[in-house]
C-alpha atoms as a PDB file:
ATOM      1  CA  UNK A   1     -21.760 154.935 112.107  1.00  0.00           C
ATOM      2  CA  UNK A   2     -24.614 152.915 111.483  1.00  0.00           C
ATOM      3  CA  UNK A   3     -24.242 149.730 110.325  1.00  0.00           C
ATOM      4  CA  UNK A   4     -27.187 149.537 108.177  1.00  0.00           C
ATOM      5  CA  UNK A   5     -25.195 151.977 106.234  1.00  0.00           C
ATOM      6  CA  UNK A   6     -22.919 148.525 105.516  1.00  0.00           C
ATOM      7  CA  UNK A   7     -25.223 147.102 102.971  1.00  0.00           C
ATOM      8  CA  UNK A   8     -24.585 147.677  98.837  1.00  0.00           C
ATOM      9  CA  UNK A   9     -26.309 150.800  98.701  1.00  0.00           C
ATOM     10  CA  UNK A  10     -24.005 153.750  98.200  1.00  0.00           C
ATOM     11  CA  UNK A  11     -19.892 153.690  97.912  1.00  0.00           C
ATOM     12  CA  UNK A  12     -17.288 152.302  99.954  1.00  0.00           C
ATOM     13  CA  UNK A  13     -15.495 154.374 101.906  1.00  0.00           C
ATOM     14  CA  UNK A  14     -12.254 153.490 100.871  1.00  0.00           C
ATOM     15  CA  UNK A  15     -13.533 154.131  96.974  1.00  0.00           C
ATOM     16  CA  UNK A  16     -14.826 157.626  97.956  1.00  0.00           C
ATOM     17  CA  UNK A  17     -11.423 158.654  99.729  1.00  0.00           C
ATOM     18  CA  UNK A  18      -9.811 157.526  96.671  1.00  0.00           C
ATOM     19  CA  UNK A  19     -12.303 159.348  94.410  1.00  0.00           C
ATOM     20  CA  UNK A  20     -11.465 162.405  96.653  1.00  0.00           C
ATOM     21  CA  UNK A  21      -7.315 161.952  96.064  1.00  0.00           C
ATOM     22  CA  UNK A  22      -6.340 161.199  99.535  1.00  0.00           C
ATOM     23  CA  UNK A  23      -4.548 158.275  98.678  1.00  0.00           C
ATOM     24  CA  UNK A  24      -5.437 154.808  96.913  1.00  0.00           C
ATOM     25  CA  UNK A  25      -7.651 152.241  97.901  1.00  0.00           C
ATOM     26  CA  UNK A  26      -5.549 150.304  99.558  1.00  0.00           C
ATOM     27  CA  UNK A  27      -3.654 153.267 101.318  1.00  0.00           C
ATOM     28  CA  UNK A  28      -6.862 154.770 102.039  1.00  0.00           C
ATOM     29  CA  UNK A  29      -8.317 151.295 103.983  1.00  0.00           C
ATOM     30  CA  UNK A  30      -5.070 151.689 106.159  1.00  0.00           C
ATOM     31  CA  UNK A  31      -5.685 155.440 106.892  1.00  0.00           C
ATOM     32  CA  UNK A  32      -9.616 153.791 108.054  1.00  0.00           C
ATOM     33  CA  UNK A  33      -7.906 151.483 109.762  1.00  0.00           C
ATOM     34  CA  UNK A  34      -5.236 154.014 111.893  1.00  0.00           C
ATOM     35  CA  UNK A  35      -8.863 155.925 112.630  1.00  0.00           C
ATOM     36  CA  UNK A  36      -8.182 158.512 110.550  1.00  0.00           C
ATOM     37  CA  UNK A  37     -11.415 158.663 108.971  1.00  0.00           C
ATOM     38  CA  UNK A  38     -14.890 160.066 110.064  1.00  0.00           C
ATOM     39  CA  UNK A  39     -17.931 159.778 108.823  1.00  0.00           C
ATOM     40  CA  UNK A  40     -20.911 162.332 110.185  1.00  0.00           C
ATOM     41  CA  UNK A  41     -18.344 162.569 113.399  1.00  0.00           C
ATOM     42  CA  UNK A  42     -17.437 159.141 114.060  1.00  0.00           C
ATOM     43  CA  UNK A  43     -14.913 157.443 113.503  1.00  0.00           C
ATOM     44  CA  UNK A  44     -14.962 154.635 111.433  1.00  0.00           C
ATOM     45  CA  UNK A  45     -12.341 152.006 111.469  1.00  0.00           C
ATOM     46  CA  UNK A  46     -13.752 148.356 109.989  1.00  0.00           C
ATOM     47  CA  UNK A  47     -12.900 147.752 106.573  1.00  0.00           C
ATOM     48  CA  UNK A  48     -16.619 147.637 104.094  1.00  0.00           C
ATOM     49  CA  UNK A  49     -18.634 150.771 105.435  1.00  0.00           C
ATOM     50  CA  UNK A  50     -20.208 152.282 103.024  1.00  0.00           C
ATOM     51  CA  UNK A  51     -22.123 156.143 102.529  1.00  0.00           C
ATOM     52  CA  UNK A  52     -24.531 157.805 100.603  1.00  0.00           C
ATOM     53  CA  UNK A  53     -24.757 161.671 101.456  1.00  0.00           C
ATOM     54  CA  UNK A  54     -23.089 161.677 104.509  1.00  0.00           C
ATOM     55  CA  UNK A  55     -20.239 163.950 105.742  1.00  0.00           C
ATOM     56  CA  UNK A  56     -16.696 162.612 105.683  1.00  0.00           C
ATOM     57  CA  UNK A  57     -13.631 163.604 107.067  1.00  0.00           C
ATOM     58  CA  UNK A  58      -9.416 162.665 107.096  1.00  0.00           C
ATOM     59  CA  UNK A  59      -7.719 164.030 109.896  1.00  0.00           C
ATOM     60  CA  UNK A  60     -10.347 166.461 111.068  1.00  0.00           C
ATOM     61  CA  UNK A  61     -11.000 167.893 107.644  1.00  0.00           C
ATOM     62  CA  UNK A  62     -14.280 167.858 105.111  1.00  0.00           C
ATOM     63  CA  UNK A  63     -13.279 165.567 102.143  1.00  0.00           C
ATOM     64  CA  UNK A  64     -14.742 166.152  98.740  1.00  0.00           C
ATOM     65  CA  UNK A  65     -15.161 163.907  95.802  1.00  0.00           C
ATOM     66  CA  UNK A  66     -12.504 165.575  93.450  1.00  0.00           C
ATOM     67  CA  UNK A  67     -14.541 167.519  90.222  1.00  0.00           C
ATOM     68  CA  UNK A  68     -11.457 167.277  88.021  1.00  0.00           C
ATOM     69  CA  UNK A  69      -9.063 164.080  87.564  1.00  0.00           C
ATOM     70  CA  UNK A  70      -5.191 165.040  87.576  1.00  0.00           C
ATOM     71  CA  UNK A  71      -2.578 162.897  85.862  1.00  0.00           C
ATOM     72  CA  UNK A  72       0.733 164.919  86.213  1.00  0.00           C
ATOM     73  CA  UNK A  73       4.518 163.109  85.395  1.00  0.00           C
ATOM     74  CA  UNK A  74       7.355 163.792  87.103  1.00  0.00           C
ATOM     75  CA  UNK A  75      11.532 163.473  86.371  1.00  0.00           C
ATOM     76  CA  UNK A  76      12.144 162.836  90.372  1.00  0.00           C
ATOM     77  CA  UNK A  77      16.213 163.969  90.936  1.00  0.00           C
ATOM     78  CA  UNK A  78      17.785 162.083  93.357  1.00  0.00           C
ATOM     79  CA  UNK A  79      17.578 162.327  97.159  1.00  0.00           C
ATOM     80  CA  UNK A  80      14.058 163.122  96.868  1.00  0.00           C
ATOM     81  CA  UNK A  81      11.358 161.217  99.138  1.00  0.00           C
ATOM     82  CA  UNK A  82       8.154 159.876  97.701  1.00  0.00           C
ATOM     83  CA  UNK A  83       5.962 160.757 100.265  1.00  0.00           C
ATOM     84  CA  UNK A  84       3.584 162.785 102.276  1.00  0.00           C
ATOM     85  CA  UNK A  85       5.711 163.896 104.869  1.00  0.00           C
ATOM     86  CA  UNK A  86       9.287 163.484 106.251  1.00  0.00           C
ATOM     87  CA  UNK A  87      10.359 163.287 109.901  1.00  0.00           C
ATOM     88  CA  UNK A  88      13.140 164.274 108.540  1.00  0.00           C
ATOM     89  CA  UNK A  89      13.305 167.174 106.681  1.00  0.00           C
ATOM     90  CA  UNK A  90      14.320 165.945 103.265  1.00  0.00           C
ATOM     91  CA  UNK A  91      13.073 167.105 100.231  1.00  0.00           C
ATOM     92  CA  UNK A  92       9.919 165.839  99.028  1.00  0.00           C
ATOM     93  CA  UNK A  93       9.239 164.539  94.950  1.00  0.00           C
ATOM     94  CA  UNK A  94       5.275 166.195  95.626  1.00  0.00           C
ATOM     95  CA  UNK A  95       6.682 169.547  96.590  1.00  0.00           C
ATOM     96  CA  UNK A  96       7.884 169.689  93.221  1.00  0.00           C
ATOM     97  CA  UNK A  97       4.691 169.210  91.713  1.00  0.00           C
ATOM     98  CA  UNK A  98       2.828 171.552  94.114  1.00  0.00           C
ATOM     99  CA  UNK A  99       2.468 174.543  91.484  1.00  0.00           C
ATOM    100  CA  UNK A 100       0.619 172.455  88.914  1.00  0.00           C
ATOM    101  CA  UNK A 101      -2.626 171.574  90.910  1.00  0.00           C
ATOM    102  CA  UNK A 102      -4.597 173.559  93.739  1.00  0.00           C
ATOM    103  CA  UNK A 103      -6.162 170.340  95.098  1.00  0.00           C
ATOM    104  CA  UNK A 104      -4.605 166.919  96.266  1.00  0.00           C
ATOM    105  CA  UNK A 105      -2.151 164.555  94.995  1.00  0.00           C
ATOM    106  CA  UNK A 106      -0.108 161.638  95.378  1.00  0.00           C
ATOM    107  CA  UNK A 107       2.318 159.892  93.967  1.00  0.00           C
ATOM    108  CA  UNK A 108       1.723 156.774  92.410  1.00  0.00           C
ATOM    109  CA  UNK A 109       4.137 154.215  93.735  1.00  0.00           C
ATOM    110  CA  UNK A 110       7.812 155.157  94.546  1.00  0.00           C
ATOM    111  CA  UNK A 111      11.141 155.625  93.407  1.00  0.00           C
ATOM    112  CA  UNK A 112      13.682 154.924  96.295  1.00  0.00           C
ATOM    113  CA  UNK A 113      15.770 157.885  97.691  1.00  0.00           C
ATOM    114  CA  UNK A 114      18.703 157.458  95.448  1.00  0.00           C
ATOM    115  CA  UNK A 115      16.717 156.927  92.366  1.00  0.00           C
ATOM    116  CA  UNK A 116      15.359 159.058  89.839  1.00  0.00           C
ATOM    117  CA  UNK A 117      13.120 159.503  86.923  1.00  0.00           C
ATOM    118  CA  UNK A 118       9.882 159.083  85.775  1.00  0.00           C
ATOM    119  CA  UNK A 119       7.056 158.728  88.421  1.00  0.00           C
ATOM    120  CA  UNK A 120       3.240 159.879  88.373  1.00  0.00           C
ATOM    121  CA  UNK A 121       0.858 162.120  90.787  1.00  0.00           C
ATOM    122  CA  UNK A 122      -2.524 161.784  90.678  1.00  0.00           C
ATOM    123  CA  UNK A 123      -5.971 162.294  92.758  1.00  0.00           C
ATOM    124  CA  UNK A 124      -7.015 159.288  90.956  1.00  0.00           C
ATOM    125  CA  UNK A 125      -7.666 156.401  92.987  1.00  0.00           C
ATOM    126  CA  UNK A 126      -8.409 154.140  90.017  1.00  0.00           C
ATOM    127  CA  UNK A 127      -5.600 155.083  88.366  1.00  0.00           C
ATOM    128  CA  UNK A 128      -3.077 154.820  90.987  1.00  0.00           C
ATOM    129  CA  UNK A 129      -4.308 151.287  91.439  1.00  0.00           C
ATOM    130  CA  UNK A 130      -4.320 149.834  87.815  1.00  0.00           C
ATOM    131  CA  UNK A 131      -0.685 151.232  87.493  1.00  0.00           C
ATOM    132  CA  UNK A 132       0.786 150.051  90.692  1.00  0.00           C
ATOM    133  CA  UNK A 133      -1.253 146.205  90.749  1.00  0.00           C
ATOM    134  CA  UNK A 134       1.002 143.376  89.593  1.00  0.00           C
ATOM    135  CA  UNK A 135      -2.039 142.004  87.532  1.00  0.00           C
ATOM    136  CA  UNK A 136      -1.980 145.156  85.382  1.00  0.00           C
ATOM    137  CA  UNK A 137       1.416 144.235  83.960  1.00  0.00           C
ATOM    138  CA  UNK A 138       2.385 147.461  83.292  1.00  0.00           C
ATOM    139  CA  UNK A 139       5.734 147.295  81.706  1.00  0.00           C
ATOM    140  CA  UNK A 140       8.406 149.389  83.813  1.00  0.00           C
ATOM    141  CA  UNK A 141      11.705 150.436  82.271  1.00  0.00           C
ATOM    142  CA  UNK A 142      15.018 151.496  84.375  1.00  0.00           C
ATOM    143  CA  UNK A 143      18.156 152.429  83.137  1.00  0.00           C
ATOM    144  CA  UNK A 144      20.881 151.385  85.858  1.00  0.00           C
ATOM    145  CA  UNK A 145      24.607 151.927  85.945  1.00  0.00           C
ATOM    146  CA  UNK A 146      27.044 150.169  88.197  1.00  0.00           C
ATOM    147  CA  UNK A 147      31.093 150.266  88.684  1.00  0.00           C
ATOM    148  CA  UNK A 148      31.629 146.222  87.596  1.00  0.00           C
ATOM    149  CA  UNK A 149      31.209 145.390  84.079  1.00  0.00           C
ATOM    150  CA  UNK A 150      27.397 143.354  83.818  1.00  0.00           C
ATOM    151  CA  UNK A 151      27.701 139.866  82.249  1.00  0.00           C
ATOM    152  CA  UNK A 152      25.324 138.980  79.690  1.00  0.00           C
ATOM    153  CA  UNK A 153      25.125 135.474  81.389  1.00  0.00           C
ATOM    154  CA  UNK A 154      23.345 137.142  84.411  1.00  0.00           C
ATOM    155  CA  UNK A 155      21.065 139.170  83.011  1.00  0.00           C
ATOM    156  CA  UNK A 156      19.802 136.008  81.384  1.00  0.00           C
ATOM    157  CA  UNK A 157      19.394 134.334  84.087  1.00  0.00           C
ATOM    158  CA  UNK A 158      17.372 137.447  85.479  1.00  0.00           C
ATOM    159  CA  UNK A 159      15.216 136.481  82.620  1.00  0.00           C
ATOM    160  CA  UNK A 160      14.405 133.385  83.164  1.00  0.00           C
ATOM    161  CA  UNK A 161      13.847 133.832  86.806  1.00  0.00           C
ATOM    162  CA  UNK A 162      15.588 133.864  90.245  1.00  0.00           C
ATOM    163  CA  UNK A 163      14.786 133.764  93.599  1.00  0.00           C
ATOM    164  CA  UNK A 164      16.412 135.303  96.662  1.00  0.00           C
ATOM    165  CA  UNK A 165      15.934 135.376  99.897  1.00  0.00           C
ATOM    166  CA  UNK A 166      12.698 133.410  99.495  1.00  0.00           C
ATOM    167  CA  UNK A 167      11.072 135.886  96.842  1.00  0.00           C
ATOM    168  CA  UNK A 168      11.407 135.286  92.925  1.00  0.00           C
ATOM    169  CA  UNK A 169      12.003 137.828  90.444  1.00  0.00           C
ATOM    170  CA  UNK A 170      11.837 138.162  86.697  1.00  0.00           C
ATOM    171  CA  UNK A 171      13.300 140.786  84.197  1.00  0.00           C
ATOM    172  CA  UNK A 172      11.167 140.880  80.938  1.00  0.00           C
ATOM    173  CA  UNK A 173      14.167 142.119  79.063  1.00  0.00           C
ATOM    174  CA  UNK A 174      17.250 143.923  78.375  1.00  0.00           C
ATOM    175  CA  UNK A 175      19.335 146.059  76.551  1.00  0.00           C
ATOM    176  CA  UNK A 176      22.997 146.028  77.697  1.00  0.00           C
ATOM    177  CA  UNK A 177      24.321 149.245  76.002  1.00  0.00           C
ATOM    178  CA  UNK A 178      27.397 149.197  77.309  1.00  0.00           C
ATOM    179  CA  UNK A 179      29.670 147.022  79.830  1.00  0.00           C
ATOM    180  CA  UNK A 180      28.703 149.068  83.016  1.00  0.00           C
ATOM    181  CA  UNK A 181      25.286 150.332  81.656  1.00  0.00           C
ATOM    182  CA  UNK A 182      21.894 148.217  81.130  1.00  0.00           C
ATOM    183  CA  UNK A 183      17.936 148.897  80.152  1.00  0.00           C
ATOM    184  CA  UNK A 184      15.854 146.412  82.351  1.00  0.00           C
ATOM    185  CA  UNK A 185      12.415 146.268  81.940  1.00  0.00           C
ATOM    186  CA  UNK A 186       9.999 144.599  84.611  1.00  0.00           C
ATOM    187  CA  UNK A 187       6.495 143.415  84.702  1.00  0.00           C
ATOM    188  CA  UNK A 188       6.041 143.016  88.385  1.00  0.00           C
ATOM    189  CA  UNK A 189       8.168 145.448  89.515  1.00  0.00           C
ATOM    190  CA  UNK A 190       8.386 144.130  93.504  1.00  0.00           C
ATOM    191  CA  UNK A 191       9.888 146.590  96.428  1.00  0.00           C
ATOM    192  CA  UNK A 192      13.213 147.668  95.628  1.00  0.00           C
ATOM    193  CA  UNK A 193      13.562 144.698  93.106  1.00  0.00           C
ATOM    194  CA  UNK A 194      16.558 145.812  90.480  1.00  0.00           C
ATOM    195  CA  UNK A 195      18.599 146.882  94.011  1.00  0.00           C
ATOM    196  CA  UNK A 196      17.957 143.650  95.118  1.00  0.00           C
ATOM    197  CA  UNK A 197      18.970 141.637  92.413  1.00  0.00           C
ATOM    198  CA  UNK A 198      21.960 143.789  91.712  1.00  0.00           C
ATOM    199  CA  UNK A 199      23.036 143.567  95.776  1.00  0.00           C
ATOM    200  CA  UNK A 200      22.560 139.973  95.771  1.00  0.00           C
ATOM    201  CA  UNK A 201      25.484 139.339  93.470  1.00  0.00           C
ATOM    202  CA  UNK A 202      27.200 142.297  95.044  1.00  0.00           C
ATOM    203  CA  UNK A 203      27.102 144.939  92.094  1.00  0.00           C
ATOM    204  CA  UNK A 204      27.573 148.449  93.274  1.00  0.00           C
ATOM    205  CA  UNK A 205      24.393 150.369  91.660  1.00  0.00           C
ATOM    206  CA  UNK A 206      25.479 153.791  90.739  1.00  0.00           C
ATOM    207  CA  UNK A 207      22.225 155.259  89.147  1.00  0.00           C
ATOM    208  CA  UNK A 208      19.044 153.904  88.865  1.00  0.00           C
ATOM    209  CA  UNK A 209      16.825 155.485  86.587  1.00  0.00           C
ATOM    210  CA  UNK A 210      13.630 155.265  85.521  1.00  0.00           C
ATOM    211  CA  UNK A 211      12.851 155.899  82.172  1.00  0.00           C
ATOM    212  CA  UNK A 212       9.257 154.537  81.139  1.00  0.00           C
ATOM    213  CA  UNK A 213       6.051 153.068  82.709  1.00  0.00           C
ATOM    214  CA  UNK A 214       3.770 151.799  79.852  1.00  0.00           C
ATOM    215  CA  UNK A 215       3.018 153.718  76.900  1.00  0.00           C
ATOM    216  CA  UNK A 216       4.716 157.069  78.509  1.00  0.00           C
ATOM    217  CA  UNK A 217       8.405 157.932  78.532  1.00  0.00           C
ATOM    218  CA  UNK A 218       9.949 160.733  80.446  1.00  0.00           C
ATOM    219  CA  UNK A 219      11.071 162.017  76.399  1.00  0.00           C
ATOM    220  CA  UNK A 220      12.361 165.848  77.086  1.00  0.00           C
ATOM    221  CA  UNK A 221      11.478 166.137  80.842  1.00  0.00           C
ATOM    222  CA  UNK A 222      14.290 167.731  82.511  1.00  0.00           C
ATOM    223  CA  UNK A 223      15.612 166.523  85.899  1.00  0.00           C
ATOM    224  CA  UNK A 224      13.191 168.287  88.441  1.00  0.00           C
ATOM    225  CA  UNK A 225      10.393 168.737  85.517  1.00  0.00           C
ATOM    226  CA  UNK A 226       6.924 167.568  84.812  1.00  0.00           C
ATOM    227  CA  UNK A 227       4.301 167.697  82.876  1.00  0.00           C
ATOM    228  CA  UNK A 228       0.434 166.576  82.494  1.00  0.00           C
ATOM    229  CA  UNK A 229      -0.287 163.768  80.337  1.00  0.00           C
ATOM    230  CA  UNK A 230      -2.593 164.089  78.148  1.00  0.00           C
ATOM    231  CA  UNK A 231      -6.076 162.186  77.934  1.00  0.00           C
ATOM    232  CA  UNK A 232      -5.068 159.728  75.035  1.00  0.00           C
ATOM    233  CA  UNK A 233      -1.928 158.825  77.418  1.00  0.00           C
ATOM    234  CA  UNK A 234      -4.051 157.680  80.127  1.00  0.00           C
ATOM    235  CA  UNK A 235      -6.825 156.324  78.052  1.00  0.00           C
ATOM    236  CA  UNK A 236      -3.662 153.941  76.408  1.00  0.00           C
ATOM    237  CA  UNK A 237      -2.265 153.308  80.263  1.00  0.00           C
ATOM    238  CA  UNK A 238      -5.574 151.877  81.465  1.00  0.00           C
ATOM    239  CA  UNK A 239      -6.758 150.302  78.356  1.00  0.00           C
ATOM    240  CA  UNK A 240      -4.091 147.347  78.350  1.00  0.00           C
ATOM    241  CA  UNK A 241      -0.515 147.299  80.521  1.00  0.00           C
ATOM    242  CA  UNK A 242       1.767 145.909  77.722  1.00  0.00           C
ATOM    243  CA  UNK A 243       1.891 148.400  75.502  1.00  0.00           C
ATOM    244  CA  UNK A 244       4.396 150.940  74.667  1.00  0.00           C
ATOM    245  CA  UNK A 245       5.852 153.956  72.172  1.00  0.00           C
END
């Protein structure tokens, strides 16, 4: 690719993959970086190239800016993968989203294997990126059961912040419903962070759920259900992070 094309005219590259829902931006400057990416035939794998009309292509196919942005929520079951693709064969949380769009999604962010609950697909690159950054401070909300009885005493010290295994974390609040059942909600919301907190006081976790990102709750969505949200709900979602009901 010509590097001339490297100057501020046009769009990145990673922007225009995300514009086309392969991925996010930051997912989509790791699938430039594997090689994945082509751009009038070559292959293009520095980080800043950008294009005007050119032809681009993942994998070997055309990619397309996408005409129509897609904001679908789902109630992932359990023992469901958030991902492309499985070595595997397990079942896949976007397979069960497959009959609401013709074109490409993604999930945005991930609920673990044994988790459930509320969790978004997109071909919004945008999107996917204000929900998931810590700086958004989109408010998460999880539901979690476990076989000891929770003290209050550690929940508030969840609140005012612990670190483990060199890496803090922070609970915004919670509602302890009842002695083996609790509503955490996170800011941050770091890799596997309730597990972690929960393991590192050695709490057997027997659901995790989530039940709310932002200003949208899962409300009547069955287990293995979704729905689209609806303009106003994604409007409210990127307009400000803490907000909710």
């Amino acid at each position: 690719m010509d590097k001339k094309k490297d100057d501020n005219k046009g769009i990145k590259l990673q922007v225009f993959l995300a514009k086309a829902g392969i991925g996010s931006r930051r997912k989509c400057e790791e699938y430039i970086s594997d090689g994945r990416v082509s751009v009038n035939g070559e292959i293009v794998i520095h980080q800043g190239a950008r294009i005007t009309d050119e032809k681009v292509s993942f994998d070997g196919r055309l990619v397309y800016t996408a005409k129509k942005m897609i904001y679908i929520a789902l109630n992932k079951p359990v023992r469901y993968l958030c991902t492309s693709s499985d070595p595997e064969g397990r079942p896949l949380a976007i397979d069960l989203v497959k009959g609401a769009w013709s074109g490409r999604v993604y999930n945005v962010g991930r609920l673990d294997f044994m988790s459930s609950g509320l969790i978004f697909f997109t071909n919004d690159g945008e999107f996917t990126k204000k929900v998931t950054h810590p700086s958004s401070g989109i408010l998460k909300t999880y539901l979690v059961e476990t076989r000891e009885d929770i003290p209050r005493e550690m929940l508030d010290q969840w609140k005012k912040g612990v670190s483990i295994e060199g890496v803090k974390y922070k609970i915004e609040e919670y509602n302890l419903k009842m002695p083996k059942r609790v509503s955490l909600t996170l800011r941050e919301g770091k890799n596997r962070e309730i597990r972690n907190l929960f393991n590192s006081k050695r709490f057997k976790i027997k659901k995790l759920h989530r039940t709310r990102i932002g200003n949208i709750s899962l409300g009547s969505l069955k287990n293995g259900e979704y729905r689209f949200l609806t303009e106003t709900e994604v409007a409210r979602l990127l307009k400000t992070g803490d907000v909710r009901g």
